[in-house]
N, C-alpha and C. Protein backbone atom coordinates (compact mmCIF):
# COMPACT_ATOMS: atom_id res chain seq x y z
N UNK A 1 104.00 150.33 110.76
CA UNK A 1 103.85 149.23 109.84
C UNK A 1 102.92 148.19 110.48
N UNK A 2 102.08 147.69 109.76
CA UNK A 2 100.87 146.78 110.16
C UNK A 2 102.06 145.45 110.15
N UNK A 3 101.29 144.16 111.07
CA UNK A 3 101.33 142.89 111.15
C UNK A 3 101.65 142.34 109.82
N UNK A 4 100.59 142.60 109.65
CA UNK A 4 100.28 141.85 108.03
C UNK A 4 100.79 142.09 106.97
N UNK A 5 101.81 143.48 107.15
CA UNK A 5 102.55 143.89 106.14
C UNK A 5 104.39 143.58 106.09
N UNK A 6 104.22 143.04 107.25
CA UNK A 6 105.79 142.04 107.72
C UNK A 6 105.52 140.90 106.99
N UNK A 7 104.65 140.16 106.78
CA UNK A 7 104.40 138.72 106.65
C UNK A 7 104.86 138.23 105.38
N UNK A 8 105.44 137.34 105.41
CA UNK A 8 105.42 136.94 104.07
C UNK A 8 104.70 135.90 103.57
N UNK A 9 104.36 135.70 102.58
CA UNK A 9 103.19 135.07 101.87
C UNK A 9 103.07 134.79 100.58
N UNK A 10 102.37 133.65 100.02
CA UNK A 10 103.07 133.16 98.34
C UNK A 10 101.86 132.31 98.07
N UNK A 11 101.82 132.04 96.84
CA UNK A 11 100.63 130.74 96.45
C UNK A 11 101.33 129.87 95.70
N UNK A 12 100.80 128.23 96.24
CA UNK A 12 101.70 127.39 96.18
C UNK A 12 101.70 126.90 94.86
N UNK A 13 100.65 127.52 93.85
CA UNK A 13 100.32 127.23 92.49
C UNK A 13 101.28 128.22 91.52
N UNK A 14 100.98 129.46 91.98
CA UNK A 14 101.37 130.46 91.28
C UNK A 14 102.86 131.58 91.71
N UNK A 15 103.46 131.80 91.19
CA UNK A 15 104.16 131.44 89.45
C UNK A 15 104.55 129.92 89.44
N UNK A 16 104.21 129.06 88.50
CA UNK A 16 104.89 127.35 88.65
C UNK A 16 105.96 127.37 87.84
N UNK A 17 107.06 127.16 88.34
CA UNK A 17 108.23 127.23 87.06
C UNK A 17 107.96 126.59 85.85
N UNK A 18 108.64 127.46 85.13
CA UNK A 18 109.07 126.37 83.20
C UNK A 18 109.50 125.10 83.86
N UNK A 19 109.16 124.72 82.72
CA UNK A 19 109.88 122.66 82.68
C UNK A 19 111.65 123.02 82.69
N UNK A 20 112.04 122.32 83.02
CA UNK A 20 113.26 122.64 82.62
C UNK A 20 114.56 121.23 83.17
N UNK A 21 115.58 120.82 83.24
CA UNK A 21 116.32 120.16 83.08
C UNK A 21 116.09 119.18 84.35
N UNK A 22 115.99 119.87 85.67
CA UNK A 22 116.36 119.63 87.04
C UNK A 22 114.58 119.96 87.72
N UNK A 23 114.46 119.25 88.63
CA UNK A 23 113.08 119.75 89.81
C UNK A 23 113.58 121.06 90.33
N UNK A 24 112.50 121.87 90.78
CA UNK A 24 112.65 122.97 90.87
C UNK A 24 112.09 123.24 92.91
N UNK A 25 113.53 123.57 93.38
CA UNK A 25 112.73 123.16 94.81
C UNK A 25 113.24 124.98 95.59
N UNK A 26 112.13 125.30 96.22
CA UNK A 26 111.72 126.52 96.55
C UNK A 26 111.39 125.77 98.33
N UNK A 27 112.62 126.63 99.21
CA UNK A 27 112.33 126.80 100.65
C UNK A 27 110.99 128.22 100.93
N UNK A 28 110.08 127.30 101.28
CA UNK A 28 108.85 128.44 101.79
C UNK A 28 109.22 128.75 103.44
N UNK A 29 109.68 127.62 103.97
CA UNK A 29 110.00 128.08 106.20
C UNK A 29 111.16 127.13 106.45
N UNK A 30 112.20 127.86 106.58
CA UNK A 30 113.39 126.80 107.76
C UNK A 30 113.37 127.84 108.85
N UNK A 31 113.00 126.66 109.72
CA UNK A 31 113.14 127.32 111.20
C UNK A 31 114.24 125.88 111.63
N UNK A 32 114.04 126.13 112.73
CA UNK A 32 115.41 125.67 113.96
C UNK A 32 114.93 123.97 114.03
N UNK A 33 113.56 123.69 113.61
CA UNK A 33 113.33 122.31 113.40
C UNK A 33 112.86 121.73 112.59
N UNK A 34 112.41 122.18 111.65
CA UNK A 34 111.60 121.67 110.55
C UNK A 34 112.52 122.75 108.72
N UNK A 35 112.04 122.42 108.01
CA UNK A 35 112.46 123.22 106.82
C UNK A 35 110.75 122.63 105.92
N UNK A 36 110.54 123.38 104.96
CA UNK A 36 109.43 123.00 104.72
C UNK A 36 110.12 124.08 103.29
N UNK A 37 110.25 122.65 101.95
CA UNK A 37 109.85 123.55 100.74
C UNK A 37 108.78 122.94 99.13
N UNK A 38 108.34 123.67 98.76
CA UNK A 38 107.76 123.57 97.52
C UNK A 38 109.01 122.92 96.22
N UNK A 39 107.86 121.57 96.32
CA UNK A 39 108.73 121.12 94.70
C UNK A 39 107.96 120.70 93.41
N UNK A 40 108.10 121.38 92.32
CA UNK A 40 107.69 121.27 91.45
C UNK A 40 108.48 120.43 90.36
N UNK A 41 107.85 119.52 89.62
CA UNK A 41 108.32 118.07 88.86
C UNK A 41 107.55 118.40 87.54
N UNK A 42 108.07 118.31 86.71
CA UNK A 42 107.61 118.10 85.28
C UNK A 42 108.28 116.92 84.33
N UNK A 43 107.71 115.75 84.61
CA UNK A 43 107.62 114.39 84.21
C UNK A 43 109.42 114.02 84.57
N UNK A 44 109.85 114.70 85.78
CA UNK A 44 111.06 114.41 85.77
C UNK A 44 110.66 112.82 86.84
N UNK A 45 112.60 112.12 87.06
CA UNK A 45 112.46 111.09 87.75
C UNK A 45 113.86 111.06 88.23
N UNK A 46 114.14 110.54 89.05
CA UNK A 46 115.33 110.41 89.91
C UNK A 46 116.78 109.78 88.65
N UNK A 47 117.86 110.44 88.56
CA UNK A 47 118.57 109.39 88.02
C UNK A 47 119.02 108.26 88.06
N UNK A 48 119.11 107.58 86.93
CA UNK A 48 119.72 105.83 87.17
C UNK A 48 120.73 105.93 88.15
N UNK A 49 120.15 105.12 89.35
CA UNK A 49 121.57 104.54 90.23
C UNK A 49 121.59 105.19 90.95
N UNK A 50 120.38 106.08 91.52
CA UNK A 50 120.72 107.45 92.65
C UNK A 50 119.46 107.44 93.41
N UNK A 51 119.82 107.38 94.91
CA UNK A 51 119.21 107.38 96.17
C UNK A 51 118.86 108.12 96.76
N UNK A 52 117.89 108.73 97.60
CA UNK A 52 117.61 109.90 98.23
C UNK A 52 117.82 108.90 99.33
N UNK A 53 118.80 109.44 100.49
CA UNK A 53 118.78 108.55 101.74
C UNK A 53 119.28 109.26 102.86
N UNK A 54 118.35 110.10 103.33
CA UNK A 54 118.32 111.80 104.52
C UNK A 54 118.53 111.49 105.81
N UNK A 55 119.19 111.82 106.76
CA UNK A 55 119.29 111.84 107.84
C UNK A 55 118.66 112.63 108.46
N UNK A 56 117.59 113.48 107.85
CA UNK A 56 116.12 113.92 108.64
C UNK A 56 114.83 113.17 107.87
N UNK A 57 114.05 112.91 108.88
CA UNK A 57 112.79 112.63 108.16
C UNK A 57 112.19 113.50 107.61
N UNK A 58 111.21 112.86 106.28
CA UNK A 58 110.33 113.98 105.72
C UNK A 58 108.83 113.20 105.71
N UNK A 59 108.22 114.19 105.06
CA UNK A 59 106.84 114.20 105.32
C UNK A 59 106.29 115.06 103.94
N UNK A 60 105.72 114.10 103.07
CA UNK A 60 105.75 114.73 101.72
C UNK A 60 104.40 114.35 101.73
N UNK A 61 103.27 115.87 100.55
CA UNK A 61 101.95 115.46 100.69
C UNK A 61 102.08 115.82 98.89
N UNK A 62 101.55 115.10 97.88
CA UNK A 62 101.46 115.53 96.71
C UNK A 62 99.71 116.21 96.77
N UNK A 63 100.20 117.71 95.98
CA UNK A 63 98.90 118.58 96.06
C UNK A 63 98.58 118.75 94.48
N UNK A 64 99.49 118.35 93.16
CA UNK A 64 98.98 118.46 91.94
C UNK A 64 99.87 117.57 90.86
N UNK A 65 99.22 117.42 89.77
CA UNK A 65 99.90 115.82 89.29
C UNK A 65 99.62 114.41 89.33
N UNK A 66 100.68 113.61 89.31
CA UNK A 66 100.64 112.43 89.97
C UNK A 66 102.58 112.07 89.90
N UNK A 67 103.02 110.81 90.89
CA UNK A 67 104.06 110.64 91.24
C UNK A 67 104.11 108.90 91.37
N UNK A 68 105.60 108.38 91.26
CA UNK A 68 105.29 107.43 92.01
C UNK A 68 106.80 107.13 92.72
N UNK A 69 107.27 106.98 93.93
CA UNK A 69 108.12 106.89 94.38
C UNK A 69 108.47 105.40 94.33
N UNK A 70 110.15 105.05 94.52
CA UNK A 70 110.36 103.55 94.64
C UNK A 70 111.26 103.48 95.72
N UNK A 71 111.51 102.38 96.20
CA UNK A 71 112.08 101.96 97.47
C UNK A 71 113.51 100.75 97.25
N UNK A 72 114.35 100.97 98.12
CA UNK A 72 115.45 100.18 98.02
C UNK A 72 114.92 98.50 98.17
N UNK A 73 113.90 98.39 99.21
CA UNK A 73 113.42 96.92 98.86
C UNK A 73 112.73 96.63 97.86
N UNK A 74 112.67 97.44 97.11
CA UNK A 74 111.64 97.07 95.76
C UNK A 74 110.55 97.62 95.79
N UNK A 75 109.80 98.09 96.90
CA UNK A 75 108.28 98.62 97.04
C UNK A 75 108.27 100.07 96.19
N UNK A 76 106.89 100.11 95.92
CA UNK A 76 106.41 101.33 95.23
C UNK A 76 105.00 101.97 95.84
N UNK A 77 104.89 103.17 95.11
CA UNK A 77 104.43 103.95 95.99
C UNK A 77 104.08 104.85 95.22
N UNK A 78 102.40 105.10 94.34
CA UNK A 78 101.80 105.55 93.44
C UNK A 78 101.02 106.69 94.25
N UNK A 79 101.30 108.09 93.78
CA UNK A 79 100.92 109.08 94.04
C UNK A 79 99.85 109.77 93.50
N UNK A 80 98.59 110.72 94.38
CA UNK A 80 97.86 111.10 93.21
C UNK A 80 97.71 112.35 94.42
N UNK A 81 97.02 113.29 93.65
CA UNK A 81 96.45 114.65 94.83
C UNK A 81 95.76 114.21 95.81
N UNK A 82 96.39 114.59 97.22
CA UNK A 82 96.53 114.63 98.85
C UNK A 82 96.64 113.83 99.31
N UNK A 83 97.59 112.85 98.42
CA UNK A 83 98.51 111.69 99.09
C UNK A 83 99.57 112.21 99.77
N UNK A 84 99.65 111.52 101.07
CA UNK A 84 100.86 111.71 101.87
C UNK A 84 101.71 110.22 102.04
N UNK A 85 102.66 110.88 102.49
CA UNK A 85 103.60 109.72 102.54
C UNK A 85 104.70 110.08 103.76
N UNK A 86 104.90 109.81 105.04
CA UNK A 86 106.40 110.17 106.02
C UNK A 86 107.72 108.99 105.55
N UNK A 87 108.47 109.70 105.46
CA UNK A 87 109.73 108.59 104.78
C UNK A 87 110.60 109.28 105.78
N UNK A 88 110.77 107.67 106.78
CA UNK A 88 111.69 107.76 107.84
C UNK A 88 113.21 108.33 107.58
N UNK A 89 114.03 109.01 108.32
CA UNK A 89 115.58 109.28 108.64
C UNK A 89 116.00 107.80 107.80
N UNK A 90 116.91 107.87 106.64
CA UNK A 90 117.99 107.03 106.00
C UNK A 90 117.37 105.69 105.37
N UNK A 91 115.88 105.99 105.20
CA UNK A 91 115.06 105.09 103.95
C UNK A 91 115.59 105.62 102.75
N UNK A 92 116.12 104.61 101.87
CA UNK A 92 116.46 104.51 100.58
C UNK A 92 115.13 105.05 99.61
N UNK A 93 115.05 106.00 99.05
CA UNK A 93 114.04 105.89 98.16
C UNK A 93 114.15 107.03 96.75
N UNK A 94 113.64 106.46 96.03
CA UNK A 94 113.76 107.65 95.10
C UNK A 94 112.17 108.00 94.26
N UNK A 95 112.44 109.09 93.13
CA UNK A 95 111.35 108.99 92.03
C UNK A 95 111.53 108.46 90.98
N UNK A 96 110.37 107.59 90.70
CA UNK A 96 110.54 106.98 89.42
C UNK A 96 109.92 107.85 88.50
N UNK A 97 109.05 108.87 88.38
CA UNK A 97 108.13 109.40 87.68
C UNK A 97 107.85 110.27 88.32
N UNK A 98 106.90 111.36 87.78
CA UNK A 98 106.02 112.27 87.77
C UNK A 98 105.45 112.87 86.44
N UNK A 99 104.12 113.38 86.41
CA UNK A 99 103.26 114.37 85.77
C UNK A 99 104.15 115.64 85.64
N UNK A 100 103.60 115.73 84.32
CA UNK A 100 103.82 117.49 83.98
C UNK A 100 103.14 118.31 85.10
N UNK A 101 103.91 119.67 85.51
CA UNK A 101 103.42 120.29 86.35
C UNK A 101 102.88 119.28 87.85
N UNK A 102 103.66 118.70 88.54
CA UNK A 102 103.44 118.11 89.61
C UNK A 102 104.15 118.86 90.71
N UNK A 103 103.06 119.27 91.70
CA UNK A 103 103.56 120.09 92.51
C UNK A 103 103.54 119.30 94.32
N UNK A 104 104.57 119.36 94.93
CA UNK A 104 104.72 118.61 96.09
C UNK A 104 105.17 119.77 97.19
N UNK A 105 104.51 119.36 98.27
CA UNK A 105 105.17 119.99 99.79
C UNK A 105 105.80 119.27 100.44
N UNK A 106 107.12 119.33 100.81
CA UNK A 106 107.63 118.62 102.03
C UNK A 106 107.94 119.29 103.24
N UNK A 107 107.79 118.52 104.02
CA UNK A 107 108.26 118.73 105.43
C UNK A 107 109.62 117.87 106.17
N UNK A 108 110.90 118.95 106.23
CA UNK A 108 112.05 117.82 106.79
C UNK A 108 111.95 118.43 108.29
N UNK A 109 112.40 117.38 108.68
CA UNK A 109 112.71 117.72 110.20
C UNK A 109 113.01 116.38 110.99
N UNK A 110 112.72 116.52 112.50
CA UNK A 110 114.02 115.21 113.09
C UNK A 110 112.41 115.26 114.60
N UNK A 111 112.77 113.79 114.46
CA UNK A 111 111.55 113.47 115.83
C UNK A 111 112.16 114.12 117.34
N UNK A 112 113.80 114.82 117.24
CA UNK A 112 113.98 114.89 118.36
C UNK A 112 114.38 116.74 118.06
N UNK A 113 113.75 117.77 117.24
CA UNK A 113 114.09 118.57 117.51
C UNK A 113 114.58 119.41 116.81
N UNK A 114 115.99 117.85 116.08
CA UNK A 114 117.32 119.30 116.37
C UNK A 114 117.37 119.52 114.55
N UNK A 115 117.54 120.41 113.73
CA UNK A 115 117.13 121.28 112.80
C UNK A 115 117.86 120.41 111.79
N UNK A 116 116.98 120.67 110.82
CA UNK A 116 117.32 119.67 109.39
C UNK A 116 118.35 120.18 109.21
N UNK A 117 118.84 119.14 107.99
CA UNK A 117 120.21 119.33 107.14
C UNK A 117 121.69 119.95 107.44
């Protein structure tokens, strides 16, 4: 068996899920320090009254769409293709918005190592 035929491999466009109720989040690599998955948004937004607030940092790059994230102090944070953004360990933040078909990569993981979630 060849190298290249172990590997696994995907395109981050194709198949893009249906729209559907909930974001659609697809693990592409968890290793022992990082987790890294594909999320796809179709004009969804965080629910009223609800926080994303992680005890690993992430590292989110929007690659299609547009987004705009909001912050527990009030700040915002308007997204467009190959915007990045690192949102420290236990920053309050959520989505207020997104584009149909908005497709995002994140990266979780911890400055010291030890393996997301």
């Amino acid at each position: 068996m060849s190298e290249a035929s172990r590997l696994r491999r995907g395109n981050l466009y194709v198949p893009l899920p249906e729209a559907g109720v909930e974001e659609h989040f697809q693990t592409l690599f968890a290793g022992t320090a990082c987790l890294v998955e594909r999320i796809v948004s179709h004009r969804h937004a965080s629910p009223p009254g609800f926080w994303y607030e992680q005890a690993e940092d992430e590292w989110v790059v929007l690659l299609q769409g547009a987004a705009e994230l909001g912050f527990d102090d009030g700040g915002r944070i308007a997204l467009t293709p190959g915007d990045w953004v690192e949102i420290p360990a236990g920053c309050r933040h959520r989505v207020l918005s997104t584009a149909l078909a908005t497709v995002w990569l994140a990266v979780h993981g911890s400055r010291s190592g030890a393996a997301p979630g």
